[in-house]
Protein backbone atom coordinates (compact mmCIF):
# COMPACT_ATOMS: atom_id res chain seq x y z
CA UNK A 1 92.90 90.55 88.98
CA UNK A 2 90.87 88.16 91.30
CA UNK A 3 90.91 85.04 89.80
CA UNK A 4 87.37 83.82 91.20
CA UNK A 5 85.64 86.98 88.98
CA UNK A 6 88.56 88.05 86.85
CA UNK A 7 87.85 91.69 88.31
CA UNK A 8 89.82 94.15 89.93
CA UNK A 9 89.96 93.97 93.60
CA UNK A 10 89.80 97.27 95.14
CA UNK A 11 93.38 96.94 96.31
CA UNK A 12 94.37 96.26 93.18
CA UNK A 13 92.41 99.38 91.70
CA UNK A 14 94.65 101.32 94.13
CA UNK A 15 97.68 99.64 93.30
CA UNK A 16 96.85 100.78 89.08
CA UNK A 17 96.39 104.42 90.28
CA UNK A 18 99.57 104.57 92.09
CA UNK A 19 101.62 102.94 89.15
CA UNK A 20 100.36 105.89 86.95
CA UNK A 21 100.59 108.51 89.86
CA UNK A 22 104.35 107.11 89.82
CA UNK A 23 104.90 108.35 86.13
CA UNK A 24 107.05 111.72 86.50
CA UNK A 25 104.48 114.94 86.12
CA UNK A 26 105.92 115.58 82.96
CA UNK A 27 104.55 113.07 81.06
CA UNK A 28 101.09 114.22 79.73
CA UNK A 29 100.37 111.00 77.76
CA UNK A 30 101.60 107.54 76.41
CA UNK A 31 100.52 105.22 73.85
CA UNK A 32 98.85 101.75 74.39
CA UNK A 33 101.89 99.80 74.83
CA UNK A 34 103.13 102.10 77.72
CA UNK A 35 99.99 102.26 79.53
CA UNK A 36 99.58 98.62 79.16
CA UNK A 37 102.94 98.22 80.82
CA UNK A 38 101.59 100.91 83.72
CA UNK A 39 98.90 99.45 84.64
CA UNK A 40 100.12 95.46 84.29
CA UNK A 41 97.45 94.32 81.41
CA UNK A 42 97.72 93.38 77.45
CA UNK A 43 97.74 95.88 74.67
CA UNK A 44 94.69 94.00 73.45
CA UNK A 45 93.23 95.20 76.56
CA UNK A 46 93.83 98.53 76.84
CA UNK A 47 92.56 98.77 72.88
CA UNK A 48 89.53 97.05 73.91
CA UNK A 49 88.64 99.16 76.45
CA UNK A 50 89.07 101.92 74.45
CA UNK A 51 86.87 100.86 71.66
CA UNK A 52 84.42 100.06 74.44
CA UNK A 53 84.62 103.75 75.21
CA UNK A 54 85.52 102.76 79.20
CA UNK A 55 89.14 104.05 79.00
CA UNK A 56 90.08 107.87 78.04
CA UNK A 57 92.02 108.36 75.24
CA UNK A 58 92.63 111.50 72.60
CA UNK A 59 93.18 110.57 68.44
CA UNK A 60 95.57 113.64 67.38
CA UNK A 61 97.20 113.06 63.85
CA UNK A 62 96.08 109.46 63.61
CA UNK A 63 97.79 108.30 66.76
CA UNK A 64 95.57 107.65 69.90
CA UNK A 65 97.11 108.78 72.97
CA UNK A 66 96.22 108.18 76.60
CA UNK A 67 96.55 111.27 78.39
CA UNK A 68 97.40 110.67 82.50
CA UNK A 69 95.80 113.04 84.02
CA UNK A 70 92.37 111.85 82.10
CA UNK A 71 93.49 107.85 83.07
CA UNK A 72 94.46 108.82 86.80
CA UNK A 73 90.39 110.44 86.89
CA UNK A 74 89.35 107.49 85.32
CA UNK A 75 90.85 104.96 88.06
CA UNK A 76 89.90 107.18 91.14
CA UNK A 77 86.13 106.80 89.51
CA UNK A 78 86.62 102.99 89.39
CA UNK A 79 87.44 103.10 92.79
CA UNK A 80 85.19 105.43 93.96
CA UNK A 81 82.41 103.19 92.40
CA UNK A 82 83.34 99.82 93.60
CA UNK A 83 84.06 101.11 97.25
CA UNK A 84 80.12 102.54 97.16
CA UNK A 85 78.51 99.53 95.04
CA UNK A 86 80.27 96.67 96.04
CA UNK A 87 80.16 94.64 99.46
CA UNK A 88 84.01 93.76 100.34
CA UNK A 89 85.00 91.16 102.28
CA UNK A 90 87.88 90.97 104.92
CA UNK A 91 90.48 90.31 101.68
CA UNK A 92 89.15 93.53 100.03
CA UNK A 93 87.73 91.59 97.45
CA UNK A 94 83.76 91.35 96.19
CA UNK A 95 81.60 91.29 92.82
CA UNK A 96 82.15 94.69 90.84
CA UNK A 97 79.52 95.32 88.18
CA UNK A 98 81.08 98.21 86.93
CA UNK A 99 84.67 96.25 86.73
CA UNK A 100 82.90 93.69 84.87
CA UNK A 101 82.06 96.08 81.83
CA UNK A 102 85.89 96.52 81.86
């Protein structure tokens, strides 16, 4: 994370997606300790985006699930958002509103 807004840099965005685009294609889903581990952040995050209703995730049988495919969709969005709303500088960083929420 940029430590001057404690928000993902766009390079960094990338960097998440191709961490989970490195999970083999048979995985459909993994809990909030694995994803945490995928995409370099605290449980406690990943829970609290959930809550927050930012991050994808499926309850089936009491146990919430993060399925990839949804969480790859997710991070291309992210992207997608801050390359179109956000001025970058020359170290591909800048002030994300939407990664702000996050």
């Amino acid at each position: 994370m940029s430590t001057s807004t404690n928000t993902p840099t766009i390079r960094e965005h990338e960097q998440l997606r191709q961490r989970i685009d490195a999970v083999p294609v048979d995985t459909l889903a993994v809990d909030a300790v694995d994803l945490a581990k995928l995409l370099a952040v605290s449980e406690s995050t990943i829970r609290r985006w959930t809550a927050s209703g930012t991050m994808p995730s499926v309850l089936i049988g009491g146990v919430r699930i993060y399925p990839l495919a949804e969480i790859r969709t997710w991070l291309s969005k992210l992207v997608s958002q801050q390359c179109t709303a956000t001025p970058v500088n020359a170290n591909g960083h800048g002030n994300n509103p939407v990664a702000a929420t996050l």
